[in-house]
Protein backbone atom coordinates (compact mmCIF):
# COMPACT_ATOMS: atom_id res chain seq x y z
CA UNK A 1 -3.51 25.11 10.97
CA UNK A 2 -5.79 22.75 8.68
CA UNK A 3 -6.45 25.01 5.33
CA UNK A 4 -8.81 24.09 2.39
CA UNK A 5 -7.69 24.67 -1.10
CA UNK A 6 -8.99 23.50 -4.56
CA UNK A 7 -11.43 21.19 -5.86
CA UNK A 8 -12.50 18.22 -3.99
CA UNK A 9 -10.80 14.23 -5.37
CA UNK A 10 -13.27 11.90 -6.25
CA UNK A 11 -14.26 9.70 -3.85
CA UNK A 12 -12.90 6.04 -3.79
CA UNK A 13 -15.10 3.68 -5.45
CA UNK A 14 -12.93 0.53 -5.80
CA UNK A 15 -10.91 -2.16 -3.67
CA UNK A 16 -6.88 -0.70 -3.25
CA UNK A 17 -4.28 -2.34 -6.34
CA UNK A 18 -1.97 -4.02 -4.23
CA UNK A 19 1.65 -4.97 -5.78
CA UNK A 20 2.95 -7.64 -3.32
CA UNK A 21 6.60 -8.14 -3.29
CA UNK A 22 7.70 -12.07 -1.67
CA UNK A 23 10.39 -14.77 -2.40
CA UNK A 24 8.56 -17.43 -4.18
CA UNK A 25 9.99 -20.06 -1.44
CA UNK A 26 7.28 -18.42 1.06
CA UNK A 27 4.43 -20.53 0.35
CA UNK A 28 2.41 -18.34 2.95
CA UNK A 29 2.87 -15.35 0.72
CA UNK A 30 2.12 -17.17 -2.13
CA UNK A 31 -0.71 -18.92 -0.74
CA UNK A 32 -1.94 -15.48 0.29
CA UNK A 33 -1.65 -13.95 -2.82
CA UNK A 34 -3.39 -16.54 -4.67
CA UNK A 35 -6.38 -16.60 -2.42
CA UNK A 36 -7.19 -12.71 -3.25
CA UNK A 37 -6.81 -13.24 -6.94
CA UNK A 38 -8.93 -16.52 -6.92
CA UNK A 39 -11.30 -14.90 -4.50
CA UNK A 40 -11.92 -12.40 -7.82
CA UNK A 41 -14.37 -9.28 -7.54
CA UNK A 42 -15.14 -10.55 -3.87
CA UNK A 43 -11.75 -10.33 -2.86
CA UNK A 44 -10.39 -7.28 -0.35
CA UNK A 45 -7.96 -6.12 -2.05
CA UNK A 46 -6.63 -6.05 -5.99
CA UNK A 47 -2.85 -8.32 -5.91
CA UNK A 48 -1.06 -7.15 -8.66
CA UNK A 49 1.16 -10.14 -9.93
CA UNK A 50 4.53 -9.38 -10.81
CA UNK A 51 6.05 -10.11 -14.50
CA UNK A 52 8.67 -12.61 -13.65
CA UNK A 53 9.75 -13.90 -17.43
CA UNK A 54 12.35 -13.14 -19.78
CA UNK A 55 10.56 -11.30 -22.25
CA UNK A 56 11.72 -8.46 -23.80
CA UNK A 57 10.44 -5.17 -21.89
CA UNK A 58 9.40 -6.69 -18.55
CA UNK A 59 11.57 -4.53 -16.48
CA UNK A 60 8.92 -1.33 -18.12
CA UNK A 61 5.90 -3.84 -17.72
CA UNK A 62 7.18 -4.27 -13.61
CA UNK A 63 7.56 0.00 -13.71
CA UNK A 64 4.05 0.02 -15.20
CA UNK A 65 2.60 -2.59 -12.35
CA UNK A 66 4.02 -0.60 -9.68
CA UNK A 67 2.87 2.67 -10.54
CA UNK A 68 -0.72 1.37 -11.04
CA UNK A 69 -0.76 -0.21 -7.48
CA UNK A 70 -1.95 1.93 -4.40
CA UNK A 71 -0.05 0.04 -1.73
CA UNK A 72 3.43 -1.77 -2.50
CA UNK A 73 3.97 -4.53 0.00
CA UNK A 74 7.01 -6.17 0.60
CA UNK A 75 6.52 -9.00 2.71
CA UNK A 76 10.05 -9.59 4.95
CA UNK A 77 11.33 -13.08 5.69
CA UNK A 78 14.48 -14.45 5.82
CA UNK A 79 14.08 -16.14 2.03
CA UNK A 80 13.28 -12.47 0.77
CA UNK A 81 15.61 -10.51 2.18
CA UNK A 82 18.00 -13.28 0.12
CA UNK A 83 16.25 -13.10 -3.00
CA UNK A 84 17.76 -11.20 -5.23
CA UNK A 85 14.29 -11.28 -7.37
CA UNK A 86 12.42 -9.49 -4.15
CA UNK A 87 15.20 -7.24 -3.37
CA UNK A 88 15.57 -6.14 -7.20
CA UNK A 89 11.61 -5.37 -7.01
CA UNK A 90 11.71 -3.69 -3.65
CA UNK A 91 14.78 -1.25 -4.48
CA UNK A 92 12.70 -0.83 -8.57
CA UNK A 93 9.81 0.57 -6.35
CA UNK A 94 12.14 2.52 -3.74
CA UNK A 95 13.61 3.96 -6.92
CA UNK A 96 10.29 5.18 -8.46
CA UNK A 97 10.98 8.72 -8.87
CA UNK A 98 7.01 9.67 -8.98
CA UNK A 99 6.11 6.87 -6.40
CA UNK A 100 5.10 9.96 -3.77
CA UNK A 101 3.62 11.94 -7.12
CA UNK A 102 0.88 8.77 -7.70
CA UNK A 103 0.47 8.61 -4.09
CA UNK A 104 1.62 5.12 -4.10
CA UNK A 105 2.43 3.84 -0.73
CA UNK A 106 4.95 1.70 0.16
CA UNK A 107 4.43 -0.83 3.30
CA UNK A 108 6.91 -3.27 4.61
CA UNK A 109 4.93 -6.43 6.32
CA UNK A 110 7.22 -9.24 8.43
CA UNK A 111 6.13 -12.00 7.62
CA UNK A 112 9.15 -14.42 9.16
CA UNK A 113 11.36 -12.80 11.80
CA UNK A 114 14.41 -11.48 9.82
CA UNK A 115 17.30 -9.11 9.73
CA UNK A 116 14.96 -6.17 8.43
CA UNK A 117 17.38 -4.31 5.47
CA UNK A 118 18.77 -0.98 6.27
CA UNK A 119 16.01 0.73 3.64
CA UNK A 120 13.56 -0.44 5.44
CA UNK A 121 14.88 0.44 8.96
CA UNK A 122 12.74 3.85 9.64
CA UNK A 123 9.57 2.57 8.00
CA UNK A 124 6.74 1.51 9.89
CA UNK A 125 6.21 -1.95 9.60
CA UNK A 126 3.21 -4.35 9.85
CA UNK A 127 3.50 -7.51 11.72
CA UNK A 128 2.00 -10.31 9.55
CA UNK A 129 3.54 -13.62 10.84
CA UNK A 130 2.03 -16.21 10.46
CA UNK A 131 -1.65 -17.37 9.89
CA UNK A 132 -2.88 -14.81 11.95
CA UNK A 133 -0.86 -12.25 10.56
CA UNK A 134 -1.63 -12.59 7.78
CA UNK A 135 -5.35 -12.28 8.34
CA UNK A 136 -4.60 -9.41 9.88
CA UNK A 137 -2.76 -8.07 6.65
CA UNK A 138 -5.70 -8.79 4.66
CA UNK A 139 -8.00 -6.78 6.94
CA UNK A 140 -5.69 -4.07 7.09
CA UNK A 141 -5.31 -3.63 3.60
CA UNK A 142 -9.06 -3.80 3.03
CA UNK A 143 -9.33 -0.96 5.29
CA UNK A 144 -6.88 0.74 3.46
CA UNK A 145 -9.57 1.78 0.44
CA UNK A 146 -11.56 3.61 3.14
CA UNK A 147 -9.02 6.07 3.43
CA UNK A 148 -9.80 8.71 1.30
CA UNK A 149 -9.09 12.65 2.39
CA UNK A 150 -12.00 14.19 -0.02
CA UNK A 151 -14.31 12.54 2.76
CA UNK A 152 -13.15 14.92 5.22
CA UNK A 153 -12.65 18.58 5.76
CA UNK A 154 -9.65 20.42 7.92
CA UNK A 155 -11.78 20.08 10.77
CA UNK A 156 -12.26 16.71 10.56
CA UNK A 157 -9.07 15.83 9.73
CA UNK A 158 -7.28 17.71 12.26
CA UNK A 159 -9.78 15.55 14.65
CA UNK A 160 -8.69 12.32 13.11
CA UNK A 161 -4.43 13.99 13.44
CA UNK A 162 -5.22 14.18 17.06
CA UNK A 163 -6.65 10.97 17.91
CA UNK A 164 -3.91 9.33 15.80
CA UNK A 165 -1.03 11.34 17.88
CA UNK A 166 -3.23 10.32 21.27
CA UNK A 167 -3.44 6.53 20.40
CA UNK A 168 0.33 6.92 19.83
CA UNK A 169 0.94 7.69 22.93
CA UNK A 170 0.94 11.47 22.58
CA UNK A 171 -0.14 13.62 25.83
CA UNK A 172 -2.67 17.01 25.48
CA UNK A 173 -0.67 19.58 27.34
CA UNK A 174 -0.94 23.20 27.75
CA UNK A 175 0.35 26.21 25.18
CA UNK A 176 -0.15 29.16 27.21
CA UNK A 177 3.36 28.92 28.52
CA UNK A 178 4.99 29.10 25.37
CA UNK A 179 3.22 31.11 23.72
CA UNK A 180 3.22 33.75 26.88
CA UNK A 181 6.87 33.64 26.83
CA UNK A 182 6.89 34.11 22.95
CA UNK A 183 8.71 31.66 21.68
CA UNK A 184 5.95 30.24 19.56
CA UNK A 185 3.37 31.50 16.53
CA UNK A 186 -0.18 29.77 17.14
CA UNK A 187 0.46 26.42 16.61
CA UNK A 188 -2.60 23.65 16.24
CA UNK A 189 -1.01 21.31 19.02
CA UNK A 190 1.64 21.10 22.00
CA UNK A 191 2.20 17.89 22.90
CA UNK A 192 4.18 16.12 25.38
CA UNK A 193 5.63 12.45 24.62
CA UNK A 194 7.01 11.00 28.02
CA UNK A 195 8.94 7.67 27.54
CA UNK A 196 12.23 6.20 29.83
CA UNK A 197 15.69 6.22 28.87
CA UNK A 198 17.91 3.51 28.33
CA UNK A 199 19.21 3.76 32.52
CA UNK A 200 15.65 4.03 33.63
CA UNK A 201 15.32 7.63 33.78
CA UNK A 202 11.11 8.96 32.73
CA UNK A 203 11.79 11.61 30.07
CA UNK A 204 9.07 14.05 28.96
CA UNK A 205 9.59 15.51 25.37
CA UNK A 206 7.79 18.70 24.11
CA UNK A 207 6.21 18.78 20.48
CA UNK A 208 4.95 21.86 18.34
CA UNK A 209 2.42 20.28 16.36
CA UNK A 210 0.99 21.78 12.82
CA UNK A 211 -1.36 20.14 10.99
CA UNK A 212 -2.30 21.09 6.97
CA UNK A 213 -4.92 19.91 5.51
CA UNK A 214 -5.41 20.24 1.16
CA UNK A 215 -7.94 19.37 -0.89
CA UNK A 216 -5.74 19.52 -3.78
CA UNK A 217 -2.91 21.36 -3.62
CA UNK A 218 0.65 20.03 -2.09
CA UNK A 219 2.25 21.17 1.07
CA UNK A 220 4.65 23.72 0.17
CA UNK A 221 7.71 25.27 1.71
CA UNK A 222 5.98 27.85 3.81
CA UNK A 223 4.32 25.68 6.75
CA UNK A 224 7.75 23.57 7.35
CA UNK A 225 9.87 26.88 7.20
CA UNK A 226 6.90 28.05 10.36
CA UNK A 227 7.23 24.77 11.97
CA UNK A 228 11.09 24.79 12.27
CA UNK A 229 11.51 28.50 13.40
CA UNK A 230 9.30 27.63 16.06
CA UNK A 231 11.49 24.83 16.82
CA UNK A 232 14.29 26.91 16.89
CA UNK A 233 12.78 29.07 19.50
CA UNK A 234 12.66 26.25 21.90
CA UNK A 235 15.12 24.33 24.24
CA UNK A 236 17.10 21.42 22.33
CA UNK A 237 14.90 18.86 23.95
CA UNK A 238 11.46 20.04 21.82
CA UNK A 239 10.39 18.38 18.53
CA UNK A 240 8.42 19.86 15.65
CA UNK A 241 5.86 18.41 14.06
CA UNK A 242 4.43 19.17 10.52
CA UNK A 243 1.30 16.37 9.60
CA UNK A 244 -0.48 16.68 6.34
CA UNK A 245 -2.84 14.59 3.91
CA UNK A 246 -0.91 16.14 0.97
CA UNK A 247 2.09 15.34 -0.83
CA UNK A 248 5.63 17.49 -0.23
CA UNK A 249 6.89 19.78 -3.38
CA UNK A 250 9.82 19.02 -4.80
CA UNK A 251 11.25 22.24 -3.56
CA UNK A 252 10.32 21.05 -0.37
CA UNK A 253 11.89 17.76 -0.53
CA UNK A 254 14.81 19.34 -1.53
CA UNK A 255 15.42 21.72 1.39
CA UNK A 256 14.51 19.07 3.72
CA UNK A 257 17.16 16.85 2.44
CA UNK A 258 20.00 20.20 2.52
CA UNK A 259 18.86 20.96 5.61
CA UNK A 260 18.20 17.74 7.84
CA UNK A 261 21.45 17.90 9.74
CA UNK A 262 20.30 21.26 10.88
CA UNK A 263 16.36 20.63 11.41
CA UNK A 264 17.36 16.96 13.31
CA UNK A 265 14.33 18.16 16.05
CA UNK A 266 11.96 18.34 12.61
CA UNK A 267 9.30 15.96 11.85
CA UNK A 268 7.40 15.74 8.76
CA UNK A 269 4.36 13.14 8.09
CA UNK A 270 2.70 13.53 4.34
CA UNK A 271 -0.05 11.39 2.84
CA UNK A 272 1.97 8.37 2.48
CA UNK A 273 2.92 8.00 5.76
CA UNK A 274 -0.17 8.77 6.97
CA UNK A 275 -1.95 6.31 5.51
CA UNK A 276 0.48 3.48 6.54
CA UNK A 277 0.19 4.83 10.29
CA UNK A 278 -3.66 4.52 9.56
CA UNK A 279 -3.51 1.29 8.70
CA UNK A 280 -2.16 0.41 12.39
CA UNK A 281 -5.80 1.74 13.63
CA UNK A 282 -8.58 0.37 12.15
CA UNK A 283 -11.36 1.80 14.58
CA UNK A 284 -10.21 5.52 13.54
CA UNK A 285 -10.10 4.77 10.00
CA UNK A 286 -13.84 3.16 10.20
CA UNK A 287 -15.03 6.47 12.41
CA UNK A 288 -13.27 9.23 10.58
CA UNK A 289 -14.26 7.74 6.63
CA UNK A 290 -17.72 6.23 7.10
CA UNK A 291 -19.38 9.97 7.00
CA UNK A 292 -20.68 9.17 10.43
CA UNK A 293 -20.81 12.15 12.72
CA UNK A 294 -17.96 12.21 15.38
CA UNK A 295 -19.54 12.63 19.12
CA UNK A 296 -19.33 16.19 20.91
């Protein structure tokens, strides 16, 4: 159920900081870079360059580059998965303990087909090979400082969950069964998501979907503890879903990490991961930010 608590953020009124994280042998990254930071207040997006000299405190002035950035990119090729420069950056900002606190999010972006590091394994990833790809990138990340939740309410952005679920391949499907049987509270969603198994076989999963919406406040312990007893209700082959624009307590966090052997059928998308699935789908991020009303 989309709820509305506390004051409204300020609205974005500037291009995203980007910290871009590359082996300095990919000239395409570098090239890339370079063009933003020539291209000055014109530009898309904000590259943050990275301290790379021996002066005394540049490991803090790196901490203080990351946690002023919006989006951390680290751009994948073979050269900087071997660098141990890029992969010393990459696990700095995996280590950040605040990086979900400043809302900083963190988006891996192939840029040369690799072996993509274990870390990076259940991220969603952005495809930017080659000159093309990189293009894309760019317009991508520019569409990345439209995304700002004080521009919509729960009802809009339970409008923008669904279309997001739907363009993921997610199917509408009935609740009256479930909820006739009593097996489930009241739910915002049930979704199917059909897809065929390894020998061929069409397999249709069910998925309990709740979506939270805060202005302000973070999403507390309350709507996961809902979302997996309604889980537990159902046969081993359902999912649960729990999608929100806010960030996850620490007391949240905490009993998702004790408990995620038990909860394997749980799902959990916060802000972060939100807006990196966003960035996948341009046309919803243009209809659900512009202020434009949304047809019907």
């Amino acid at each position: 159920m989309a709820v509305n608590e506390g004051p409204i953020h300020r609205e974005q009124d500037r291009h995203p900081r980007v910290y871009l994280i590359y082996a300095a042998e990919d000239t395409q990254a570098a090239q890339f870079v370079a063009s933003q930071a020539d291209a000055g207040q014109s530009a898309d997006i904000r590259p943050i360059r990275s301290s790379r000299n021996g002066l005394s405190g540049w490991k803090r002035a790196i901490d203080q580059q990351l946690q002023a950035s919006d989006f951390v990119v680290i751009m994948l090729s073979p050269s900087s998965v071997e660098s141990a420069w890029a992969r010393w950056e990459a696990d700095r900002a995996l280590r950040l303990e605040d990086l979900a606190d400043r809302d900083i999010t963190l988006v891996p972006a192939i840029i040369e087909n690799c072996e993509v590091p274990p870390e990076f394994a259940d991220i969603q990833m952005l495809d930017a090979r080659g000159e093309e790809g990189l293009a894309r990138l760019r317009r991508q990340l520019s569409f990345a400082s439209k995304i700002d939740w004080a521009r919509l309410g729960p009802q809009r952005f339970e409008a923008l969950v669904t279309d997001l679920l739907l363009a993921l391949g997610f199917r509408q499907t009935g609740q009256d069964t479930l909820r006739s049987e009593g097996r489930l509270s009241v739910p915002d969603m049930v979704l199917s998501y059909p897809y065929i198994d390894p020998f061929g076989i069409p397999i249709e999963e069910t998925w309990i979907v709740e979506i939270k919406f805060y202005s302000s406040a973070k999403a507390d312990l309350k709507a996961v503890h809902q979302v997996a007893e309604d889980v537990s209700r159902l046969p081993s082959s359902a999912w649960g879903l729990l999608v929100t624009n806010g960030r996850l307590t620490s007391v949240t966090r905490h009993w998702l990490a004790e408990e995620g052997s038990r909860l394997a059928r749980l799902r959990v998308i916060e802000g972060q991961e939100l807006k990196r699935l966003l960035l996948f789908s341009a046309d919803l991020i243009e209809r659900y930010f512009d202020g434009r009303p949304l047809p019907g």
